[in-house]
C-alpha atoms as a PDB file:
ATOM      1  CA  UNK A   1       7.627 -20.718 -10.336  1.00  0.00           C
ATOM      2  CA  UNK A   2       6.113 -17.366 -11.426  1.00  0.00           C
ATOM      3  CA  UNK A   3       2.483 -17.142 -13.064  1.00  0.00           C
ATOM      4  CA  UNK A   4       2.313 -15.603 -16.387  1.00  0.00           C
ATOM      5  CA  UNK A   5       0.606 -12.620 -14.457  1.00  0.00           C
ATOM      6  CA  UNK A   6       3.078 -12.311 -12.173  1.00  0.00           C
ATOM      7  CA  UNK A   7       5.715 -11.769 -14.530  1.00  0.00           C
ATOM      8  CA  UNK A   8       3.596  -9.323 -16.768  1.00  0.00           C
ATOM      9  CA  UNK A   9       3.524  -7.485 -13.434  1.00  0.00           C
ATOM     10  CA  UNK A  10       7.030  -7.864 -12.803  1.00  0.00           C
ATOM     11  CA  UNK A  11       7.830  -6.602 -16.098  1.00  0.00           C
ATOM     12  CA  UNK A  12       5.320  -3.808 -16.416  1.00  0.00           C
ATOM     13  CA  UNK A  13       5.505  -2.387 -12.806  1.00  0.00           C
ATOM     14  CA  UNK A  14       9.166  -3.416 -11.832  1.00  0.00           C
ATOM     15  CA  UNK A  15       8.228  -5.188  -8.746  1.00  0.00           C
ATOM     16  CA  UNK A  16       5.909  -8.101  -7.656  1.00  0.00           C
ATOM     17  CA  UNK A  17       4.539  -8.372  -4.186  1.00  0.00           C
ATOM     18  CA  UNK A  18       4.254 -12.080  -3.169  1.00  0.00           C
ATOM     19  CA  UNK A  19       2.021 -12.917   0.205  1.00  0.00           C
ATOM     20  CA  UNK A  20       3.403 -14.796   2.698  1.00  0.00           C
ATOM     21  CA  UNK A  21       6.797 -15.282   1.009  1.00  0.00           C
ATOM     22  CA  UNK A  22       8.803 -14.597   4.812  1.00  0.00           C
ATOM     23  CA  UNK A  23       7.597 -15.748   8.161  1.00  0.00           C
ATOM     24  CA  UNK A  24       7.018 -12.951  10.783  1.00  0.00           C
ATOM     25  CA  UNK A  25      10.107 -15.001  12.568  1.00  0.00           C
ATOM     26  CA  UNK A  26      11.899 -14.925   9.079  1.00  0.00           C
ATOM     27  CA  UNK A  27      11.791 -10.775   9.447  1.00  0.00           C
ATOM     28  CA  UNK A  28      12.380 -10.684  12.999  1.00  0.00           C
ATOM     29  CA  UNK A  29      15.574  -9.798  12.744  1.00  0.00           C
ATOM     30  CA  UNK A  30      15.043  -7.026  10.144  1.00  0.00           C
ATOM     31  CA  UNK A  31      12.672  -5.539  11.944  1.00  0.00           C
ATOM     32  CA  UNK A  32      15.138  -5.264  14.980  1.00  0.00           C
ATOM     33  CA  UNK A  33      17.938  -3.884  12.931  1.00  0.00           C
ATOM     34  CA  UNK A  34      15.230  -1.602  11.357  1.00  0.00           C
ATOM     35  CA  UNK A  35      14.615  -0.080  15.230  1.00  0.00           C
ATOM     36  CA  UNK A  36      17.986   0.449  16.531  1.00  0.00           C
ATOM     37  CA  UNK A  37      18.431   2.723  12.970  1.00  0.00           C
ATOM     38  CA  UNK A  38      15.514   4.758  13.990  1.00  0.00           C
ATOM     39  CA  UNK A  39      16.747   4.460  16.840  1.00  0.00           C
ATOM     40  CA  UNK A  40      20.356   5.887  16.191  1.00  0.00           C
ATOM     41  CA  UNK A  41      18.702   7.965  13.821  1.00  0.00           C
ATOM     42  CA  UNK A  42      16.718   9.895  16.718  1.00  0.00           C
ATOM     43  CA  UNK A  43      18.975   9.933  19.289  1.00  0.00           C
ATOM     44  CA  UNK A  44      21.061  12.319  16.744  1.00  0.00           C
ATOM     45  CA  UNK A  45      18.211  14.603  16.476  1.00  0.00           C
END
């Protein structure tokens, strides 16, 4: 459940940042998939 702050954030700035919300092995695999991109990405260059 959002705070009353948070959502006057929300609303006003059109995002809300909320600590903690993924594990570091949650975003593992984003992170990975972020690399090879850059990866691809610089290999083109």
């Amino acid at each position: 459940m959002l705070s009353d702050l948070q959502i006057a954030t929300l609303e006003g700035e059109g995002y809300l940042i909320i600590d903690n919300l993924f594990s570091a092995d949650d975003l593992w695999p984003v992170k990975e998939e972020f690399n090879l991109l850059v990866e691809y990405q610089a290999q083109a260059l």
